[in-house]
Protein backbone atom coordinates (compact mmCIF):
# COMPACT_ATOMS: atom_id res chain seq x y z
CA UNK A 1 104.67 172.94 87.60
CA UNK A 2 108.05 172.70 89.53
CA UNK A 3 106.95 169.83 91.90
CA UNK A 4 105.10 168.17 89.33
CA UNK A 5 108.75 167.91 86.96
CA UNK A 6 110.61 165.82 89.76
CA UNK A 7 107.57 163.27 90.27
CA UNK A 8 107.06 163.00 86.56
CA UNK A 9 110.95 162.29 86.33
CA UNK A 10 110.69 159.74 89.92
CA UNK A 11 107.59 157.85 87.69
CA UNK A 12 109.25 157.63 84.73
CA UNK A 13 112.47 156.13 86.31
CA UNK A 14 110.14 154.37 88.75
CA UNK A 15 108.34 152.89 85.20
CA UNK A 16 112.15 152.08 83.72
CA UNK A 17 113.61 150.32 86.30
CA UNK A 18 110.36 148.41 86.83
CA UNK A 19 111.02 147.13 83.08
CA UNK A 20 114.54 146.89 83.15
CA UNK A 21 113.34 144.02 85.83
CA UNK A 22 110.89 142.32 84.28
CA UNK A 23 113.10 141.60 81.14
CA UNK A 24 115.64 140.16 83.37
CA UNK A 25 113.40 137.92 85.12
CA UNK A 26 114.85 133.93 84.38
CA UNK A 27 111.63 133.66 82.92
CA UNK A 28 112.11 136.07 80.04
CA UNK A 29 115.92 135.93 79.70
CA UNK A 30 114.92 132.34 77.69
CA UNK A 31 113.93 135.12 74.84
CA UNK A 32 115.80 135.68 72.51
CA UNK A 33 116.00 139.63 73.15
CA UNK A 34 119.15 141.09 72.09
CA UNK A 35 120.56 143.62 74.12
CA UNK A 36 119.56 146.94 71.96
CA UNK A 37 116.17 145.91 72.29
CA UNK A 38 115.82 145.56 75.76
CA UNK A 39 117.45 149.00 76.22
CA UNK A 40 114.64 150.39 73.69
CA UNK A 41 111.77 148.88 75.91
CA UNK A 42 113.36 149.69 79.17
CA UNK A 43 113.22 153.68 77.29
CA UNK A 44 109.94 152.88 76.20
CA UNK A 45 108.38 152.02 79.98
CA UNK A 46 110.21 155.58 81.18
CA UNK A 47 108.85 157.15 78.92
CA UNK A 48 105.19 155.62 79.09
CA UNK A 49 105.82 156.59 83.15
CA UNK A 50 106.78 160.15 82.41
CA UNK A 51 103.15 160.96 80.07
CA UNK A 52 100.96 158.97 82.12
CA UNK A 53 101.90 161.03 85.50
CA UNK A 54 101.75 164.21 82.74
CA UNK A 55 98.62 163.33 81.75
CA UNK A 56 97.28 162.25 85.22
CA UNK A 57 98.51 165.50 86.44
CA UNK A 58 97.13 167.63 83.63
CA UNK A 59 94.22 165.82 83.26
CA UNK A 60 93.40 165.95 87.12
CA UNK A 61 91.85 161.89 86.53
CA UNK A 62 93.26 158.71 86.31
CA UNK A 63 91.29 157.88 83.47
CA UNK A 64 89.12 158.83 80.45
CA UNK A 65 85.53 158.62 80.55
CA UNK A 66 82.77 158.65 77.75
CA UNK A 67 79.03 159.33 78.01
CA UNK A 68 77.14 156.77 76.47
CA UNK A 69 73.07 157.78 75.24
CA UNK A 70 72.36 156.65 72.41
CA UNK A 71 68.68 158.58 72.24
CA UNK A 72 66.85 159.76 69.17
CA UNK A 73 67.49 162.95 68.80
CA UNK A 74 65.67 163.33 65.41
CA UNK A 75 63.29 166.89 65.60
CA UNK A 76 65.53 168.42 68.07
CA UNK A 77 67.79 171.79 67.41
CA UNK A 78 71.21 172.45 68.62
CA UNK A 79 73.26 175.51 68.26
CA UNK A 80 77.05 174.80 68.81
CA UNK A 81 79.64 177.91 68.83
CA UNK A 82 83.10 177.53 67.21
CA UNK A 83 82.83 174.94 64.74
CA UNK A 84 85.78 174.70 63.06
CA UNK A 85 86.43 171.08 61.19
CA UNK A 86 89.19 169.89 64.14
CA UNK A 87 88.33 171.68 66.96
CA UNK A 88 86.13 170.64 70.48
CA UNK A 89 82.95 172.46 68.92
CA UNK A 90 82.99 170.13 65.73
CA UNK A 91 83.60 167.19 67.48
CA UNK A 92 80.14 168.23 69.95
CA UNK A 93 77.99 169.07 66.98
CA UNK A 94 79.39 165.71 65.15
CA UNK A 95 77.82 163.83 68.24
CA UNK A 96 74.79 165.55 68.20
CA UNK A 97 74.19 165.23 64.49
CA UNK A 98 74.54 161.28 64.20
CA UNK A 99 72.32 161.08 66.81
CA UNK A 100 69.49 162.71 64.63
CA UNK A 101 69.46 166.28 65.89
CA UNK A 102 69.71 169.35 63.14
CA UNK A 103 72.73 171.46 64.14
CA UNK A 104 73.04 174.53 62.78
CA UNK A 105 77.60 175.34 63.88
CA UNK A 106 78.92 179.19 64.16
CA UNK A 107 82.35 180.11 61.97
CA UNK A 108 84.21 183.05 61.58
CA UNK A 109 84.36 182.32 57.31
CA UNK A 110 82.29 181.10 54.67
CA UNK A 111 84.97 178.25 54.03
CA UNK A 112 85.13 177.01 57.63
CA UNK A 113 81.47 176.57 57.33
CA UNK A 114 81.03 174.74 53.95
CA UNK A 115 83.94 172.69 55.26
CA UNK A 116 81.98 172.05 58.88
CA UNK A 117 78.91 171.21 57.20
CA UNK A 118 80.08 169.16 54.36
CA UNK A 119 81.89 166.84 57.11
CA UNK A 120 79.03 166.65 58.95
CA UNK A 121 76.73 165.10 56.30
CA UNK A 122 79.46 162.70 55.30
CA UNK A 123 78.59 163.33 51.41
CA UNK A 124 75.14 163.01 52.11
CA UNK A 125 73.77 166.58 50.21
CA UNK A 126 70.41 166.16 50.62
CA UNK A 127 70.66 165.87 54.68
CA UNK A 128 69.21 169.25 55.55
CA UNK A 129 69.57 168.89 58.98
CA UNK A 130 73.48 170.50 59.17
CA UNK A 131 73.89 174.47 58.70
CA UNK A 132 76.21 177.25 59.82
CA UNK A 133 75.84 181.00 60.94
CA UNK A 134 78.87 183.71 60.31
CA UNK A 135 80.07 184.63 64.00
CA UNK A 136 82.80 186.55 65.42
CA UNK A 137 82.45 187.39 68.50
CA UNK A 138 85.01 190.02 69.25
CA UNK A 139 81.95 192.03 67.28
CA UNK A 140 78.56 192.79 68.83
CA UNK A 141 76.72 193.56 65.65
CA UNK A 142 78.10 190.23 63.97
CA UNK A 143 76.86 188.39 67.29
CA UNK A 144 73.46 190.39 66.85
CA UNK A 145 73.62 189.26 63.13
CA UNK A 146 74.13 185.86 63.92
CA UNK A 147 71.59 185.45 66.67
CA UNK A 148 68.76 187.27 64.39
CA UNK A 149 69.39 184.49 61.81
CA UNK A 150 69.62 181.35 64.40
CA UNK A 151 66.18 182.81 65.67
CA UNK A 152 64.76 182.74 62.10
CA UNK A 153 65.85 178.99 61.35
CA UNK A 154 65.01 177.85 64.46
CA UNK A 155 61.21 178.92 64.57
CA UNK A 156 60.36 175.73 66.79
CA UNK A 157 62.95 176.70 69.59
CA UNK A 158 65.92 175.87 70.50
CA UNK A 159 67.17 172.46 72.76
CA UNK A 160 70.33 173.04 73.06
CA UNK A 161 72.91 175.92 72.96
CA UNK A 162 76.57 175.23 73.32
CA UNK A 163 78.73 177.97 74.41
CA UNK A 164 82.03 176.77 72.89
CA UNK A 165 83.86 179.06 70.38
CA UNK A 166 87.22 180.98 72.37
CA UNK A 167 90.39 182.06 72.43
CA UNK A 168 93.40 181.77 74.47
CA UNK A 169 95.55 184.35 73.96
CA UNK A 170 95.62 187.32 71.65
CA UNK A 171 98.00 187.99 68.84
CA UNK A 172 100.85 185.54 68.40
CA UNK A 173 103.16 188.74 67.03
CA UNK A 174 102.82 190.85 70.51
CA UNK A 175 106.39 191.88 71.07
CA UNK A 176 107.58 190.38 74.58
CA UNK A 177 108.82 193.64 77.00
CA UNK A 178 113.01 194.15 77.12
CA UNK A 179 114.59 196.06 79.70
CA UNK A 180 116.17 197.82 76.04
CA UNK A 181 113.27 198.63 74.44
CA UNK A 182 113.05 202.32 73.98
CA UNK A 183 109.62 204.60 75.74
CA UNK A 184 107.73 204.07 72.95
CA UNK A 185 108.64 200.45 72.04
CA UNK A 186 107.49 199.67 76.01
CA UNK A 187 104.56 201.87 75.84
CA UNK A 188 103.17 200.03 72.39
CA UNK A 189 103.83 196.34 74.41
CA UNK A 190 101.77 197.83 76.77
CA UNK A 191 99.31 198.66 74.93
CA UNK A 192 99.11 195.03 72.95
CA UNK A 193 99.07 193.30 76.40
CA UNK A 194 96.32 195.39 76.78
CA UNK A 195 94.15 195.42 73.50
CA UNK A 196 95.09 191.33 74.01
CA UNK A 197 93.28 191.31 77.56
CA UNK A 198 90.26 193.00 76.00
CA UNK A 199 89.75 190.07 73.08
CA UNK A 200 89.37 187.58 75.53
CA UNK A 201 87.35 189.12 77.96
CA UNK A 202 84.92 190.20 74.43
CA UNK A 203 85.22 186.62 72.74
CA UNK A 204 85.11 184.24 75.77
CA UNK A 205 82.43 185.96 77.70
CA UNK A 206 80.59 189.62 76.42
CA UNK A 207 80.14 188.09 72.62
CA UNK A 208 78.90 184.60 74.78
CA UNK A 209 76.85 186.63 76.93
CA UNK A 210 75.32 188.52 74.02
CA UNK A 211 74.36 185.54 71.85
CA UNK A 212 73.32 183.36 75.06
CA UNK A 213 70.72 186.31 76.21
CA UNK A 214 69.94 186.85 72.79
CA UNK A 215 68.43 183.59 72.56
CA UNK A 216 66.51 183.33 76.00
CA UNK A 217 63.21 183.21 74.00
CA UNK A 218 63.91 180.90 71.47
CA UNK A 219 65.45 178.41 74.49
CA UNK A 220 62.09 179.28 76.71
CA UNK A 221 59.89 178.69 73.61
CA UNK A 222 61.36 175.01 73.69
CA UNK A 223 60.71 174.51 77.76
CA UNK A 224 57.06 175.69 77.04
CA UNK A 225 56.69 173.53 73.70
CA UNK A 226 58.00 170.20 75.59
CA UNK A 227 58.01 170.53 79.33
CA UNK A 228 59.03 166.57 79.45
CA UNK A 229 62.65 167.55 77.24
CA UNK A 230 64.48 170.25 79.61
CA UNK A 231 66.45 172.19 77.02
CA UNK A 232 70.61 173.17 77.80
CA UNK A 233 72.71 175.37 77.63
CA UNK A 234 76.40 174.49 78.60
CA UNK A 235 79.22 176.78 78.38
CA UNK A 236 82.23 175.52 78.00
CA UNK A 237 84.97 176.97 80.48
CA UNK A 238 88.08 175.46 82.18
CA UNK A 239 89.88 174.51 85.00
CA UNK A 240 92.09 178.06 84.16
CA UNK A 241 89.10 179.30 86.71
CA UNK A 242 90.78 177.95 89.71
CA UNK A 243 92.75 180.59 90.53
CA UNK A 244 90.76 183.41 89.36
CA UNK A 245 89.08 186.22 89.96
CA UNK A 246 87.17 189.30 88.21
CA UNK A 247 88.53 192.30 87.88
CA UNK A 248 85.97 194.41 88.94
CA UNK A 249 87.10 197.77 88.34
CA UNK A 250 87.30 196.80 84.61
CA UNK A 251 87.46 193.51 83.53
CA UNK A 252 88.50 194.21 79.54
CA UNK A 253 91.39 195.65 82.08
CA UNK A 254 92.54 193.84 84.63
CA UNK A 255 95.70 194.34 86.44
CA UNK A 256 97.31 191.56 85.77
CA UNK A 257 98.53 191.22 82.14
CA UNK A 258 99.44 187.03 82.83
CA UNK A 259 97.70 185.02 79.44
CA UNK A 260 96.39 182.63 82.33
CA UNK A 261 95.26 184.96 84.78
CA UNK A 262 93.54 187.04 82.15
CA UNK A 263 92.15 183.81 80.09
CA UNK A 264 91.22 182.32 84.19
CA UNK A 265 88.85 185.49 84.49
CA UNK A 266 86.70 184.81 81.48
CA UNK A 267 86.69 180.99 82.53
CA UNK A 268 85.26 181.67 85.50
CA UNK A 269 82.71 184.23 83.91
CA UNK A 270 81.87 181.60 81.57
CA UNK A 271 80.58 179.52 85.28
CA UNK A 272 79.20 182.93 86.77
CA UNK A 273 76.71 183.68 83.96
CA UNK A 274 75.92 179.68 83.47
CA UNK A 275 74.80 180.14 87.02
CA UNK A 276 73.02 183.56 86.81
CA UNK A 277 71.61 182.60 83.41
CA UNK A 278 69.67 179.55 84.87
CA UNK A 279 68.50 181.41 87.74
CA UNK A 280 66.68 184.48 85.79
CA UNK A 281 65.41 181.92 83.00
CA UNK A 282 64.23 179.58 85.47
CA UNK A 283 62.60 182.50 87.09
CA UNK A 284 60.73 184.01 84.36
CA UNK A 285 59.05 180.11 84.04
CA UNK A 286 58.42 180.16 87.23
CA UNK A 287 56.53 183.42 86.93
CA UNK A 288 54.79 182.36 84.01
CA UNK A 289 53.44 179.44 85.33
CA UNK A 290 52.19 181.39 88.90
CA UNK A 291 50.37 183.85 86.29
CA UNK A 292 48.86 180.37 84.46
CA UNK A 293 47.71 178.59 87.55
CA UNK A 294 45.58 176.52 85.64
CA UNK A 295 47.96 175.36 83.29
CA UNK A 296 50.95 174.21 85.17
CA UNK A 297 54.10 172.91 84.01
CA UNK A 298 56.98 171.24 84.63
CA UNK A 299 59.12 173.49 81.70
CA UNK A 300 62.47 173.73 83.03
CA UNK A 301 65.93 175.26 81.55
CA UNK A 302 69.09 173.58 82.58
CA UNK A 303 72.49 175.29 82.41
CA UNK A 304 75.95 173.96 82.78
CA UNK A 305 79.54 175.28 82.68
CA UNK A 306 82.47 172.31 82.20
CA UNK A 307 86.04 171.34 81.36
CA UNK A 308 86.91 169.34 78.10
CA UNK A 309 89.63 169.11 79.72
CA UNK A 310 93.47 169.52 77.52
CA UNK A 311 92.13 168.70 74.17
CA UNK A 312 94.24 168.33 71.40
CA UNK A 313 92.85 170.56 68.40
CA UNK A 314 94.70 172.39 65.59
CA UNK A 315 95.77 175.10 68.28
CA UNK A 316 98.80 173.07 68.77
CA UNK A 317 101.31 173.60 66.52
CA UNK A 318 103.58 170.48 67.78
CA UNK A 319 107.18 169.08 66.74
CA UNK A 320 106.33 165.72 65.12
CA UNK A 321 108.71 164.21 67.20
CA UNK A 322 106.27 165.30 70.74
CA UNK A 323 103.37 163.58 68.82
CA UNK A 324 103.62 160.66 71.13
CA UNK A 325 103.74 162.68 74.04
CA UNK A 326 100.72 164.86 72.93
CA UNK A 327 99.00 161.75 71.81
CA UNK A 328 99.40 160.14 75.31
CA UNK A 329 98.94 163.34 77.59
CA UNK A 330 95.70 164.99 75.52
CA UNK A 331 92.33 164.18 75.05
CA UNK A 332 91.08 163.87 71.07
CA UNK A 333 88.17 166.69 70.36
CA UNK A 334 85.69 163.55 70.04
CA UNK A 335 87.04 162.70 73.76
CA UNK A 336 86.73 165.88 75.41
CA UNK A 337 83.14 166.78 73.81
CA UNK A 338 82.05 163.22 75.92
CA UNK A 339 80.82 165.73 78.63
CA UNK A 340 79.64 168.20 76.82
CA UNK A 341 76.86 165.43 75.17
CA UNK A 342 76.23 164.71 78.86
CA UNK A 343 75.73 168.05 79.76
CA UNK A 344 73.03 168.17 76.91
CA UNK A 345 71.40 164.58 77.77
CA UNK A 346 71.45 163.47 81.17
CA UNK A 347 68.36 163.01 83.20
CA UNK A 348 69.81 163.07 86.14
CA UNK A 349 71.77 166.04 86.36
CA UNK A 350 69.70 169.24 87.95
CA UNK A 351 71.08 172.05 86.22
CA UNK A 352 74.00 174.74 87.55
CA UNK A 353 76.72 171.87 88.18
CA UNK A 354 80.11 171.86 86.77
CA UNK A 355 81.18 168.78 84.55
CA UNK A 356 84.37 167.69 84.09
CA UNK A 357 85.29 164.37 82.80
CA UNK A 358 81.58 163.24 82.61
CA UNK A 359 81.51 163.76 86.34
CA UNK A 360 80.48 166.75 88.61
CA UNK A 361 82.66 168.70 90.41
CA UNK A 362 82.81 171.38 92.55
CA UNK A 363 83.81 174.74 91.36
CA UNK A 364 86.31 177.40 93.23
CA UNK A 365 87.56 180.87 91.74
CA UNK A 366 89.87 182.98 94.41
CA UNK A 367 87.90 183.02 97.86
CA UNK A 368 85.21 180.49 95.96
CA UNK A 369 83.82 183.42 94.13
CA UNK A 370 81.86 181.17 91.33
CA UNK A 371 79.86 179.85 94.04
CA UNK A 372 79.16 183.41 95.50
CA UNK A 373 75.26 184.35 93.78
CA UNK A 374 75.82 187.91 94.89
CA UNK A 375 79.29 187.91 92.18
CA UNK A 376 77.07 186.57 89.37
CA UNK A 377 73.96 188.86 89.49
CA UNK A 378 77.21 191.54 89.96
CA UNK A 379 79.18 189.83 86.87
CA UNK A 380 75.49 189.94 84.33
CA UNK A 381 75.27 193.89 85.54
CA UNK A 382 78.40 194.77 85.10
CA UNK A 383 78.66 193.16 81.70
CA UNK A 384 74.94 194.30 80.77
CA UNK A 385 76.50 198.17 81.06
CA UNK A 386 79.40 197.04 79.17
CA UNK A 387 77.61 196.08 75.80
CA UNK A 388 74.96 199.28 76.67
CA UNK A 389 77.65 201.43 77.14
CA UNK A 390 80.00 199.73 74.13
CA UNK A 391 82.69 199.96 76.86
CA UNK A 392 85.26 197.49 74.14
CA UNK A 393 85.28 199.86 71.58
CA UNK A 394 87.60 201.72 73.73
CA UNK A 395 89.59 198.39 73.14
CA UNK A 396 88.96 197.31 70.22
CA UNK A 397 89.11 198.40 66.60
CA UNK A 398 85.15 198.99 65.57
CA UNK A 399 86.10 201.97 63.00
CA UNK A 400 84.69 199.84 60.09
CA UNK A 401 81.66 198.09 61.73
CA UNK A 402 83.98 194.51 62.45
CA UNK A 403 86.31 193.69 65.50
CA UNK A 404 89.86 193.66 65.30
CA UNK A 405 91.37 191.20 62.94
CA UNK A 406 91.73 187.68 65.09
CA UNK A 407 93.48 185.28 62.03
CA UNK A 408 96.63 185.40 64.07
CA UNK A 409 94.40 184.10 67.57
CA UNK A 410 94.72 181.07 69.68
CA UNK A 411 91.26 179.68 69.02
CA UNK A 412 89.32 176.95 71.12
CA UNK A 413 86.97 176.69 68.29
């Protein structure tokens, strides 16, 4: 962040000056420009210099790409997480939907729903092919609920699953630490850094991984059903994964309390179980079709972690006067779900990459753990004796069935 400031500042003077030029050029001095105005464009190049290197640098591309498949997808299922009207997850299932497939979108309320599927169908009430499912996933029994229902509309299987729904941070009103807070005022910031930690860990990755195995044979009923149409499942993580690394001794938590760091370790879980998840699915067909050696197949499961990259969604509550910025430096949701519709439709891809941008890319984590298979069969055990041993109630607030309130949450969704 501090070496990227100066060269934002160096291309947006760079940008300036190169204007400032141009509008003196003999050429252009003919027009009749008064001199306010040519101060106001000269502003208007620095600026447009300062949020393209912003965006280049946040962005980690040059420029934006789309994914263009046009297919049919009429008689085909997909199950999108976090689809709030606004958000990434909408956007995905929006795709999906006008392509033909029935979506059936997971919200946290009865109103975000209705709202989700009644922008979906455009006013069109008799389209039966949009529905939504109550999920929070900061509660196992709600993602339990949720996945029993999904399995009983979905009877024919399921093509594709998108991992989306996430938050960033926990509680917008946990106090910050001062060197004059009192024992018990440090002690209770403490403990909300903590109980924070613990709702991302549960929402980006043990609800995820709960749902996701939850559905294995609904997903493998598809593969068998139409060995020709590979079903997905795509996660949807971030570049946050970069830098980090799981916390083995106990990821709900981890050592260090840093939003990133702690939102970087269930990003890069997100990649770990895409990974693992493919391998033990693609396994169990495998194993199938040695029992059936009369009856081969070519069913197949392909799994995918990506980046939307910085999407601008309803998370952002922004001064109207950094629209422009915003507008320049972020992707829209209908942008940044491009790769998440090529994660569900392209041929060519062979399942386990990482998208970003509607290309592949390599992966790291600290030490290149997310390409390490020994971490992710390590990562699905550890978190398979977390939900058997209800290890986040010792975080969370389960007294009345439900997970802590989240309406105060950074969502993804």
């Amino acid at each position: 962040m501090i070496s990227a400031l100066p060269k934002a500042i160096g291309s947006s003077a760079i940008s300036g000056y190169a204007a400032h030029r141009l509008l003196g050029l003999p050429s252009l001095t003919s027009l009749p420009l008064p001199r306010p105005a040519r101060i106001a464009l000269t502003g208007l190049a620095s600026f447009a210099g300062f949020a393209y290197y912003a965006k280049v640098w946040i962005q980690d591309y040059y420029f934006d790409y789309s994914y263009n498949d046009a297919r049919d997808l009429t008689g085909r299922t997909a199950i999108v997480t976090g689809g709030t009207v606004g958000g990434l997850g909408f956007a995905a299932a929006e795709l999906l939907y006008k392509q033909g497939a029935t979506v059936v979108v997971t919200v946290r309320s009865e109103e975000k729903g209705e709202l989700a599927v009644a922008k979906l169908k455009g006013g069109n009430d008799n389209d039966g092919r949009a529905s939504y499912v109550i999920c929070d996933f900061l509660s196992e029994p709600s993602v339990r609920k949720c996945a029993a229902e999904i399995k009983t509309r979905c009877g024919n299987g399921i093509d594709f699953l998108v991992l989306n729904a996430g938050i960033a941070r926990g509680s917008k009103t946990t106090k910050k630490e001062s060197k004059d807070d009192t024992v018990a005022e440090q002690e209770a910031a403490l403990a909300a850094k903590n109980a924070d930690a613990a709702k991302i860990w549960m929402t980006n990755h043990v609800g995820p991984f709960v749902l996701a195995n939850e559905l294995m044979p609904s997903v493998v009923q598809t593969a068998r059903r139409s060995p020709s149409e590979h079903p997905r499942v795509v996660w949807v993580s971030s570049g946050a994964h970069k830098k980090a690394t799981i916390h083995w001794d106990n990821p709900f938590h981890p050592k260090e309390k840093g939003t990133m760091l702690v939102y970087g370790q269930s990003k890069l879980a997100n990649i770990m179980h895409a990974r693992e998840y493919q391998k033990r699915v693609r396994e169990c067909l495998q194993q199938e079709s040695d029992d059936n050696s009369t009856n081969k197949t070519n069913a197949d499961v392909k799994c995918f972690a990506l980046t939307p990259g910085a999407v601008w969604t309803k998370i952002f509550n922004v001064p109207t006067l950094l629209y422009p910025l915003f507008w320049v430096v972020l992707r829209t949701p209908t942008l940044g779900a491009q790769v998440i519709k090529m994660a569900c439709l392209d041929n060519d891809l062979k399942g386990g990459e990482y998208l970003s941008n509607c290309c592949v890319k390599e992966t790291t984590g600290k030490d290149g753990c997310s390409n390490d298979e020994g971490q992710w069969k390590r990562l699905w055990e550890v978190t398979e004796k977390q939900v058997a041993d209800k290890e986040y109630e010792t975080y969370l607030d389960t007294s009345t069935g439900d997970a802590t309130s989240t309406a105060d949450e950074k969502k993804e969704d």
